[in-house]
Protein backbone atom coordinates (compact mmCIF):
# COMPACT_ATOMS: atom_id res chain seq x y z
CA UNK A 1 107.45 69.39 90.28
CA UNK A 2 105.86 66.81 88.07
CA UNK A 3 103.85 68.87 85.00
CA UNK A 4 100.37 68.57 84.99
CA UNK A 5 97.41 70.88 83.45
CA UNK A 6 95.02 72.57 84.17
CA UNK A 7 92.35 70.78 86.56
CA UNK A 8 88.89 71.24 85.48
CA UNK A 9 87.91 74.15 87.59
CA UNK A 10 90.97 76.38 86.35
CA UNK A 11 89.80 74.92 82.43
CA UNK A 12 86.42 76.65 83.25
CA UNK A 13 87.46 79.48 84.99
CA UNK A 14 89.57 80.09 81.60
CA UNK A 15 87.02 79.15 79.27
CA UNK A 16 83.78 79.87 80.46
CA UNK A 17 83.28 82.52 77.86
CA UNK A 18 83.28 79.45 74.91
CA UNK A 19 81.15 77.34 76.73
CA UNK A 20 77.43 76.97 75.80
CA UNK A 21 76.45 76.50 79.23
CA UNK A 22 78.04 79.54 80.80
CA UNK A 23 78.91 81.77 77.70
CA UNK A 24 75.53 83.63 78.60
CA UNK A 25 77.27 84.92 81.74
CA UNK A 26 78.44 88.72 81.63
CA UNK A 27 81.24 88.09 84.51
CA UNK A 28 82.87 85.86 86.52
CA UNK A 29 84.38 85.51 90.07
CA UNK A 30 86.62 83.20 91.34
CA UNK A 31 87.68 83.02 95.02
CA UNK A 32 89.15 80.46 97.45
CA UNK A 33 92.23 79.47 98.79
CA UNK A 34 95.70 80.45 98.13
CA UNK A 35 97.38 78.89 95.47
CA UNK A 36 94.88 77.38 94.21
CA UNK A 37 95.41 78.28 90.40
CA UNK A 38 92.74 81.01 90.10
CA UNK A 39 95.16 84.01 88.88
CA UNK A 40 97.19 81.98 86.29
CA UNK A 41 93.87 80.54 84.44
CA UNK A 42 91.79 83.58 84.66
CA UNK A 43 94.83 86.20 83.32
CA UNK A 44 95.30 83.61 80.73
CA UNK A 45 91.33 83.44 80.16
CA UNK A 46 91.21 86.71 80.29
CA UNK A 47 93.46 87.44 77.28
CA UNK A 48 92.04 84.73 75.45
CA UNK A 49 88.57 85.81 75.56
CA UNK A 50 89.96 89.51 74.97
CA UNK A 51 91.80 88.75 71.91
CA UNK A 52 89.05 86.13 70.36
CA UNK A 53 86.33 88.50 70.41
CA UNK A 54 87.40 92.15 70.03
CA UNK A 55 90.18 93.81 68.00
CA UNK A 56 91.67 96.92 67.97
CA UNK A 57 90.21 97.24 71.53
CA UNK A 58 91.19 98.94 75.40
CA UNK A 59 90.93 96.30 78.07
CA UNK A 60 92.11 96.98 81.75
CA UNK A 61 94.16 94.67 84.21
CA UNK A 62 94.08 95.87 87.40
CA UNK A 63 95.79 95.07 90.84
CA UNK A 64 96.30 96.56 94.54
CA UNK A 65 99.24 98.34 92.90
CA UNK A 66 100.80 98.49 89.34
CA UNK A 67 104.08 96.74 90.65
CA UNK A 68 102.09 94.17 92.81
CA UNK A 69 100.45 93.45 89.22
CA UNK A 70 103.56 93.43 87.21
CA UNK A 71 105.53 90.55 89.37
CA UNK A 72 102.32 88.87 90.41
CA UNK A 73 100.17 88.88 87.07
CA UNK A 74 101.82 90.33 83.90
CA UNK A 75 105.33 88.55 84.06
CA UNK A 76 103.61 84.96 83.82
CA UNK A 77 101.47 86.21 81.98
CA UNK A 78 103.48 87.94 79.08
CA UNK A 79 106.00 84.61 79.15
CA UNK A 80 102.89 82.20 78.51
CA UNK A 81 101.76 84.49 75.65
CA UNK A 82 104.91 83.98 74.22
CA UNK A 83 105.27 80.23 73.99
CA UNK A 84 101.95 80.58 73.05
CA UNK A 85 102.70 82.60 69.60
CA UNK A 86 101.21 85.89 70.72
CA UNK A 87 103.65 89.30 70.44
CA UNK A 88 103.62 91.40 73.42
CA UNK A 89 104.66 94.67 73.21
CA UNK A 90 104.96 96.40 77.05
CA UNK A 91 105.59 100.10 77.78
CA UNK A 92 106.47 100.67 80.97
CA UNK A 93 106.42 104.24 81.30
CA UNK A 94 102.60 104.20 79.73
CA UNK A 95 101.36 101.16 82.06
CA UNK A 96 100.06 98.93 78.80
CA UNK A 97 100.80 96.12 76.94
CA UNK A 98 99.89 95.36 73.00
CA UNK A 99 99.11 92.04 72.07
CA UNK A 100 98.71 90.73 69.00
CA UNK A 101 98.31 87.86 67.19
CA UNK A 102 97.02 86.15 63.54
CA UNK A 103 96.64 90.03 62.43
CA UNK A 104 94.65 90.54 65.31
CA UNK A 105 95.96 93.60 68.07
CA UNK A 106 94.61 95.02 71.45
CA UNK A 107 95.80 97.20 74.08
CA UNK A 108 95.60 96.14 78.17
CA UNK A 109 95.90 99.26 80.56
CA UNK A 110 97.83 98.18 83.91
CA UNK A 111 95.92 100.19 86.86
CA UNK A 112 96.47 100.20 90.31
CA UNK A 113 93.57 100.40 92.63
CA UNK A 114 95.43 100.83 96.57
CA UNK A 115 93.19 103.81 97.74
CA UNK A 116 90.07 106.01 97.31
CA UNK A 117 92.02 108.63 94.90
CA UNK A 118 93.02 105.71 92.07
CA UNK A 119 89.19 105.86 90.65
CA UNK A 120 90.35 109.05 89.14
CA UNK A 121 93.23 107.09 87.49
CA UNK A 122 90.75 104.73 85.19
CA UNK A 123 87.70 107.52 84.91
CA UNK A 124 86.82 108.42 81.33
CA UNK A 125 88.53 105.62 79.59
CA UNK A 126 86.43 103.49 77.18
CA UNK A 127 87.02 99.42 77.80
CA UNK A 128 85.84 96.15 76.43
CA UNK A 129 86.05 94.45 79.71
CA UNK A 130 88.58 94.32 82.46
CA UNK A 131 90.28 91.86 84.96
CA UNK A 132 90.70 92.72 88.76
CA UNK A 133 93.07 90.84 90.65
CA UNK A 134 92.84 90.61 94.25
CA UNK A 135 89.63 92.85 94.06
CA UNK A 136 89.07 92.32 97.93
CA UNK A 137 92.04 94.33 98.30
CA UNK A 138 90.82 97.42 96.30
CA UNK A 139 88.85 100.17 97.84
CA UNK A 140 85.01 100.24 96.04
CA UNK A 141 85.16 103.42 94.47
CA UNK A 142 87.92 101.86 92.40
CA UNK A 143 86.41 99.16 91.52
CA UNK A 144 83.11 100.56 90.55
CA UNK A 145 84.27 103.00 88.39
CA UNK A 146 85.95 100.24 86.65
CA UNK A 147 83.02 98.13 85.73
CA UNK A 148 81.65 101.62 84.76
CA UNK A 149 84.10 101.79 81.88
CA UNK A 150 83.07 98.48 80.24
CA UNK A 151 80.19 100.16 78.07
CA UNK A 152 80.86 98.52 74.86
CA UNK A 153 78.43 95.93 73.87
CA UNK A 154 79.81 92.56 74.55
CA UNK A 155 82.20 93.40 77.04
CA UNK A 156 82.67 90.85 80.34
CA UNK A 157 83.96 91.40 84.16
CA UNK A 158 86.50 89.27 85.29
CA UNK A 159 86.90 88.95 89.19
CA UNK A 160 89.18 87.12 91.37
CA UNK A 161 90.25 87.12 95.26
CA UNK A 162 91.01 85.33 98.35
CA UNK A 163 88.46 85.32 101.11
CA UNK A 164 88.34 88.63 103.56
CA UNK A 165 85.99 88.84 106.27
CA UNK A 166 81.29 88.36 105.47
CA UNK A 167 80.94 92.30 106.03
CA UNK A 168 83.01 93.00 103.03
CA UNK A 169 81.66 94.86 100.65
CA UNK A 170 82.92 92.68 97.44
CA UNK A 171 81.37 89.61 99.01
CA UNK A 172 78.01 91.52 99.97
CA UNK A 173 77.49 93.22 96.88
CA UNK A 174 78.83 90.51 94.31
CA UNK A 175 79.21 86.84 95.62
CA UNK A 176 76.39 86.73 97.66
CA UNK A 177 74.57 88.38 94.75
CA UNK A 178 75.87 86.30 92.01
CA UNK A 179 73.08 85.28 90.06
CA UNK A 180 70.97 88.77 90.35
CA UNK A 181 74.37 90.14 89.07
CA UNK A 182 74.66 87.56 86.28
CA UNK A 183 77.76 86.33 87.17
CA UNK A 184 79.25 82.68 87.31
CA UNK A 185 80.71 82.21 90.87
CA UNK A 186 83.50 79.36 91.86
CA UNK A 187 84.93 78.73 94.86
CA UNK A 188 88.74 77.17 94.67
CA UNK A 189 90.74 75.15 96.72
CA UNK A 190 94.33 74.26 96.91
CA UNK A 191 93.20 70.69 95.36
CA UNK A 192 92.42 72.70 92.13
CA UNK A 193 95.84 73.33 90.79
CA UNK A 194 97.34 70.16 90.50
CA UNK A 195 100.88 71.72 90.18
CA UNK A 196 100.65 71.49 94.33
CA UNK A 197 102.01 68.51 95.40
CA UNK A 198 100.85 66.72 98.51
CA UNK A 199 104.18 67.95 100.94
CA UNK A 200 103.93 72.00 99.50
CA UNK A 201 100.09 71.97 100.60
CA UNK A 202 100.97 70.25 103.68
CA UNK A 203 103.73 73.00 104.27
CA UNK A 204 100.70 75.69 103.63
CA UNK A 205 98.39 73.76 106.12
CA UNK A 206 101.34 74.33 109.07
CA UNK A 207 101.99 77.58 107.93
CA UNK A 208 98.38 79.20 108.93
CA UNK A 209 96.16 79.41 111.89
CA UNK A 210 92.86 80.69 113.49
CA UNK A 211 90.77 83.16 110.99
CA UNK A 212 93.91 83.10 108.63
CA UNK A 213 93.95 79.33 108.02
CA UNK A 214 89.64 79.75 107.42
CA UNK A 215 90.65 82.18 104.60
CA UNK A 216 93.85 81.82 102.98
CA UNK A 217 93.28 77.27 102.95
CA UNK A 218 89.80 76.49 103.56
CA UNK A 219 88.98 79.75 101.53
CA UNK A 220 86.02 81.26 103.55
CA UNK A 221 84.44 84.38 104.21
CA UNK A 222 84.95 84.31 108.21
CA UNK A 223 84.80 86.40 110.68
CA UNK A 224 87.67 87.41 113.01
CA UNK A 225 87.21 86.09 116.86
CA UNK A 226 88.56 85.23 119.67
CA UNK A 227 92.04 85.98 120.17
CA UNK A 228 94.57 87.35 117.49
CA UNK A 229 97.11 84.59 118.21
CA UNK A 230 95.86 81.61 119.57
CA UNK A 231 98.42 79.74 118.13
CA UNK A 232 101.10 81.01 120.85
CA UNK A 233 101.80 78.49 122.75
CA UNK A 234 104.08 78.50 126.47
CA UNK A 235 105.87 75.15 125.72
CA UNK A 236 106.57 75.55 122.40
CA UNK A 237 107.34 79.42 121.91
CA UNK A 238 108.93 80.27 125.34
CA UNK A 239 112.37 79.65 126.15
CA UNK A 240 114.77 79.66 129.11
CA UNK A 241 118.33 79.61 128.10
CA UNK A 242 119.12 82.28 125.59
CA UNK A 243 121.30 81.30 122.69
CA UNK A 244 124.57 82.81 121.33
CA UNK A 245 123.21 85.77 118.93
CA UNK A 246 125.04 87.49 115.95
CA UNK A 247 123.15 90.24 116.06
CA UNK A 248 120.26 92.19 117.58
CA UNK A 249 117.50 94.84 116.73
CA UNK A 250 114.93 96.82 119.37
CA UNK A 251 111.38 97.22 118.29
CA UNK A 252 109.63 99.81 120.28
CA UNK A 253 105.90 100.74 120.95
CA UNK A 254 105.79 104.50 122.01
CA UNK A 255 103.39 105.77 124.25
CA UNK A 256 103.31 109.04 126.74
CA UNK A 257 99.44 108.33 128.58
CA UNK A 258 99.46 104.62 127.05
CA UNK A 259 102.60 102.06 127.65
CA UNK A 260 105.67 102.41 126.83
CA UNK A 261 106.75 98.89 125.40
CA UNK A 262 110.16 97.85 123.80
CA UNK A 263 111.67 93.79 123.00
CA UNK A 264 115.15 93.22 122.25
CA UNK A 265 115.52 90.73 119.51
CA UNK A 266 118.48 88.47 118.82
CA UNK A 267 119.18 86.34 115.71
CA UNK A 268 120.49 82.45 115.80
CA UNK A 269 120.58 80.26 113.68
CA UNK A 270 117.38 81.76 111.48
CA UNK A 271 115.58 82.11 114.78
CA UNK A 272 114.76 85.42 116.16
CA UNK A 273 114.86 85.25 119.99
CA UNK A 274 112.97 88.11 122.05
CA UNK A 275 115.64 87.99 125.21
CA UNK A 276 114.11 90.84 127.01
CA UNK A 277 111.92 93.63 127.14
CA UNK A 278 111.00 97.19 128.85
CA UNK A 279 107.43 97.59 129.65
CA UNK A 280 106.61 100.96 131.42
CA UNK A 281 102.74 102.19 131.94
CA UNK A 282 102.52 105.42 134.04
CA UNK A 283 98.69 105.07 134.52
CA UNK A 284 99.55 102.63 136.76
CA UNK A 285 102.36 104.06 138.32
CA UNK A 286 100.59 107.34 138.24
CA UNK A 287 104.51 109.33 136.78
CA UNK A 288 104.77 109.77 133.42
CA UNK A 289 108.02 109.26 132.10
CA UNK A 290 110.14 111.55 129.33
CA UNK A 291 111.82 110.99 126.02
CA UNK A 292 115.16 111.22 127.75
CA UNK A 293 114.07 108.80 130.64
CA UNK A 294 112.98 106.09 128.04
CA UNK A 295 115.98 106.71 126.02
CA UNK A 296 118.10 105.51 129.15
CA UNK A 297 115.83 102.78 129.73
CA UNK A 298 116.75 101.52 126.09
CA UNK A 299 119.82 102.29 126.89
CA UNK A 300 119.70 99.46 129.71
CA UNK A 301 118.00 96.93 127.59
CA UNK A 302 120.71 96.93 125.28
CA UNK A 303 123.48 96.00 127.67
CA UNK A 304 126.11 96.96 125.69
CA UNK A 305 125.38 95.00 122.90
CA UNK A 306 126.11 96.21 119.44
CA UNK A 307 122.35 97.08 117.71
CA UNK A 308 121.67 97.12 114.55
CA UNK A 309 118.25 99.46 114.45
CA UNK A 310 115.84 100.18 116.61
CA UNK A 311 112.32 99.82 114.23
CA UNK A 312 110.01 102.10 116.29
CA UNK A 313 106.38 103.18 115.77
CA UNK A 314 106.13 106.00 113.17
CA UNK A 315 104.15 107.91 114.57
CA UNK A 316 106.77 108.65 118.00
CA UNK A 317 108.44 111.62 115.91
CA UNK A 318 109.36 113.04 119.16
CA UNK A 319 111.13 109.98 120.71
CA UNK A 320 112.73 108.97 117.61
CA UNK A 321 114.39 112.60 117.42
CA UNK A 322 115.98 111.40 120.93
CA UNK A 323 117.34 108.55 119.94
CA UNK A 324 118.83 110.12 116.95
CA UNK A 325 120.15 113.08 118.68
CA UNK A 326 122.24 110.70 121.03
CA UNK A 327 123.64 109.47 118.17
CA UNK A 328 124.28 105.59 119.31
CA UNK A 329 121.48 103.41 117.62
CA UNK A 330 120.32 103.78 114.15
CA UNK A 331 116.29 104.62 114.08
CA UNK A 332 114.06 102.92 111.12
CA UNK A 333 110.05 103.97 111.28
CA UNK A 334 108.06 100.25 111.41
CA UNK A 335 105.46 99.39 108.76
CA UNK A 336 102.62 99.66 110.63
CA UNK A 337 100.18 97.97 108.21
CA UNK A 338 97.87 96.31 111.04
CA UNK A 339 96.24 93.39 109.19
CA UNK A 340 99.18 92.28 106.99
CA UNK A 341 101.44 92.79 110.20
CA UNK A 342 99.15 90.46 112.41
CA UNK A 343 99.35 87.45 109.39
CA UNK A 344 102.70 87.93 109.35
CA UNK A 345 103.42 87.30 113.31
CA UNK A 346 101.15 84.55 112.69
CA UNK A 347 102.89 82.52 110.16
CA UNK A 348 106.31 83.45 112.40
CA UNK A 349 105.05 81.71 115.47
CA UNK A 350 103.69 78.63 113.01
CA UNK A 351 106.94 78.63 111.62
CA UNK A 352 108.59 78.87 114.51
CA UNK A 353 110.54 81.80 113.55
CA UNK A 354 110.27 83.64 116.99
CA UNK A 355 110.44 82.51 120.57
CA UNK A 356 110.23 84.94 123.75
CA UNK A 357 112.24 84.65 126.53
CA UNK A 358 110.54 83.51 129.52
CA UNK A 359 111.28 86.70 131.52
CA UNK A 360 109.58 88.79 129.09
CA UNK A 361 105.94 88.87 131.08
CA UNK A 362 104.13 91.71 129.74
CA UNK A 363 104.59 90.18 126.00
CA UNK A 364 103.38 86.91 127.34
CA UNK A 365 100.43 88.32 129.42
CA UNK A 366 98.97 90.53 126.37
CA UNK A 367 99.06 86.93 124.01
CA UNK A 368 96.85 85.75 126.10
CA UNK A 369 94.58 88.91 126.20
CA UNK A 370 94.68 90.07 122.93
CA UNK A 371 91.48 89.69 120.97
CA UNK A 372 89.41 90.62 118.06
CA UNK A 373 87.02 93.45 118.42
CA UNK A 374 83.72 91.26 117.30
CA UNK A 375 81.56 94.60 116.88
CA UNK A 376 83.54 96.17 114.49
CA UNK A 377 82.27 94.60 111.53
CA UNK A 378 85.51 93.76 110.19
CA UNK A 379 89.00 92.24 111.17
CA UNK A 380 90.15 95.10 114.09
CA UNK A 381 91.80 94.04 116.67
CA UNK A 382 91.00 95.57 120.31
CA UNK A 383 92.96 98.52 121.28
CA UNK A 384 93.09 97.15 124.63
CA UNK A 385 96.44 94.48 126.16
CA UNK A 386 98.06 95.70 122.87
CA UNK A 387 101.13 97.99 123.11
CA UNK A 388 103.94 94.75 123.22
CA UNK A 389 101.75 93.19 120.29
CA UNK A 390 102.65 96.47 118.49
CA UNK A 391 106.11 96.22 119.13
CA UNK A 392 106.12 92.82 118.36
CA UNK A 393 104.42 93.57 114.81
CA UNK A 394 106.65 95.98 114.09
CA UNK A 395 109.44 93.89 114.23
CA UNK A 396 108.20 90.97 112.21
CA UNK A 397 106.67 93.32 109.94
CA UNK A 398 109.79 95.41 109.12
CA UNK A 399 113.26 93.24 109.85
CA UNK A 400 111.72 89.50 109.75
CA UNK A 401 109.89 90.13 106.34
CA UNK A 402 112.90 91.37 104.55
CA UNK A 403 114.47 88.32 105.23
CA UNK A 404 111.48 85.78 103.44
CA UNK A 405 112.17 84.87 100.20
CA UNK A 406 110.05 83.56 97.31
CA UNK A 407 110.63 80.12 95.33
CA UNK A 408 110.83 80.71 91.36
CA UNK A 409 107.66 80.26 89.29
CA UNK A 410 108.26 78.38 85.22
CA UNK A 411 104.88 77.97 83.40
CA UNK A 412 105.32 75.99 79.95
CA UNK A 413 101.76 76.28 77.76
CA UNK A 414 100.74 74.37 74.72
CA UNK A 415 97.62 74.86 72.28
CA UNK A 416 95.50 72.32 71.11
CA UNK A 417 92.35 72.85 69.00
CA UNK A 418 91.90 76.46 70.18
CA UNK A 419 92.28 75.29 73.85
CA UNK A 420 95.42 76.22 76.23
CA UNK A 421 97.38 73.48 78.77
CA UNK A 422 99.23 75.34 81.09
CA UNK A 423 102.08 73.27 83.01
CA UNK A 424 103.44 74.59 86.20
CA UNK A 425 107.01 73.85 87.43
CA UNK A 426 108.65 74.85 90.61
CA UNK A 427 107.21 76.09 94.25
CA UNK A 428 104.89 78.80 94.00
CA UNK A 429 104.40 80.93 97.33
CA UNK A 430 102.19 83.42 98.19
CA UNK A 431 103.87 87.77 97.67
CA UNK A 432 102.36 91.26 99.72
């Protein structure tokens, strides 16, 4: 990738604070599209700001989790520091880094913010301002009782995030109320990192559809509708003739009073093919079936065939017992992480990464009746034409998302006249 630095958005989202125009702000928020440059400027802003205004001084960086933030934030961010001249100085153990520089020395907490319980992780710690990355993702209590700790006198909030859905709290209570809240507010797009070239934001154009394209590349706050997958599509994701498979894995949705619903997957060529499925609802046959009656039914489905785990709901302790006890297939609980698992089936059928077998009906019938639940407030799917979705999440979710991997990031920084040029090299993609 050819270099290039930073476009003029990411310049002001890293500089704002040494502007005359905008210095009089007291935080900023940046949100918009993925990859559009907003975490590398602002962590680098961040530090900058942090470093020429305060020393001796506690600063926070915060993220969804302290590991999300270590690969995501503080790895780029500690190697541009470096070329930079500054001396980082990390302890893992203690979640903090001290950086100095020109005799000048602060201290940045790491803090995770993934539920309601990590507010008590940051309460009663003094800070001189903090930076929260991916603050849509946090849970509020978190993230107000980390502005609380920024009581010293000159201290600044630092926001960033990609677009959820308009009844979100962050974009309610912040965005929308950006100027009563004093904040500077910019919106990015893809076009604002100019280390994208033309073919890798093409690539994240095809990758993305329905509410997940609004967000994640035209960056907006929209609301889920309509179905959950209406990019599923009968002459491009159905197939007829199944291909010669290496190897094969059952997902399973477990119900007793709901459906019973379970795909057999097979791998080809990087394609994973769903060649069949058992679909079993006893309120319409009006008998409800056992543990040891679905067990042979899996049994059936797998023909013989040598499988390599069955990835099953987690909450079917019973049923998973079963399968265990007979002592044939190998059992793995899914991640059942609802939102993240309905992206991720989303950018497999843009990829093309699975097909279903024509035979498989009940899968086929519930894509085409599978929808948002519009008076929720928020993105929840229906629990209604669902139960061979959930089988089908589960298996994206757990086996295809091990296999996605992530191109390598360089960043190569020079300083000029107090200012920072940050050059980019490589494919960047987006981690969960």
């Amino acid at each position: 990738m050819e270099f290039k630095p930073f476009s003029k958005k990411q310049s002001l989202a890293a500089g704002w604070w040494s502007r005359r125009e905008t210095s009089g702000y007291d935080a900023i928020i940046c949100d918009g599209a993925v990859r559009s440059g907003k975490t590398t400027a602002m962590s680098l802003g961040f530090v900058s700001w942090a470093m020429t205004t305060f020393t001796r001084q506690s600063f926070a960086i915060c993220g969804r989790t302290v590991t999300a933030l270590r690969r995501n934030v503080v790895v780029p961010l500690v190697e541009m520091l470096g070329n930079l001249g500054f001396t980082c100085i990390e302890k893992l153990s203690k979640n903090y880094i001290d950086i100095s520089m020109q005799g000048r020395c602060n201290r940045f907490y790491l803090f995770g913010g993934k539920d309601e319980s990590s507010a008590a992780l940051i309460q009663g710690i003094t800070l001189g301002g903090i930076f929260l990355d991916e603050v849509a993702l946090m849970p509020r209590s978190f993230v107000e009782q980390a502005i609380a700790r920024c009581s010293i006198s000159g201290s600044r909030l630092w926001f960033n995030c990609n677009p959820d859905h308009p009844y979100h709290w962050f974009y309610r209570e912040w965005i929308c109320k950006a100027a009563e809240k004093n904040a500077l507010y910019l919106h990015f797009t893809m076009e604002d990192n100019l280390s994208l070239t033309p073919r890798i934001r093409a690539r994240y154009r095809r990758l993305y559809a329905g509410v997940f394209y609004d967000r994640f590349i035209l960056g907006k706050w929209t609301a889920s509708s309509g179905l959950v997958y209406p990019m599923f599509r009968k002459d491009t994701h159905l197939f007829t003739e199944p291909p010669a498979c290496s190897r094969f894995v059952v997902s399973c949705d477990y119900g007793t009073v709901n459906p019973t619903s379970m795909g057999l997957w097979g791998e080809s060529g990087g394609v994973w093919y769903r060649l069949g499925e058992y679909y079993y609802a006893s309120r319409q046959t009006g008998i409800s079936r056992t543990d040891e009656e679905h067990y042979t039914a899996l049994e059936q489905l797998c023909s013989g065939r040598t499988i390599d785990c069955v990835v099953i709901d987690p909450s079917a302790a019973s049923f998973m017992e079963c399968i265990r006890r007979h002592g044939r297939f190998r059992v793995i609980p899914a991640k059942n992480d609802v939102l993240s698992g309905i992206r991720r089936v989303s950018d497999a059928l843009k990829s093309g990464r699975i097909r279903i077998h024509a035979s498989c009906k009940d899968c086929i019938r519930e894509f085409s009746l599978y929808q948002w639940n519009e008076k929720a407030g928020g993105d929840v799917p229906l629990k209604e034409h669902d139960h061979a979705m959930d089988d089908l999440r589960y298996f994206v979710s757990t086996i295809l998302a091990k296999e996605e991997k992530s191109p390598f990031f360089v960043a190569s920084l020079t300083r000029d006249r107090g200012m920072f040029h940050v050059e980019h090299s490589g494919e960047v993609c987006e981690t969960t």
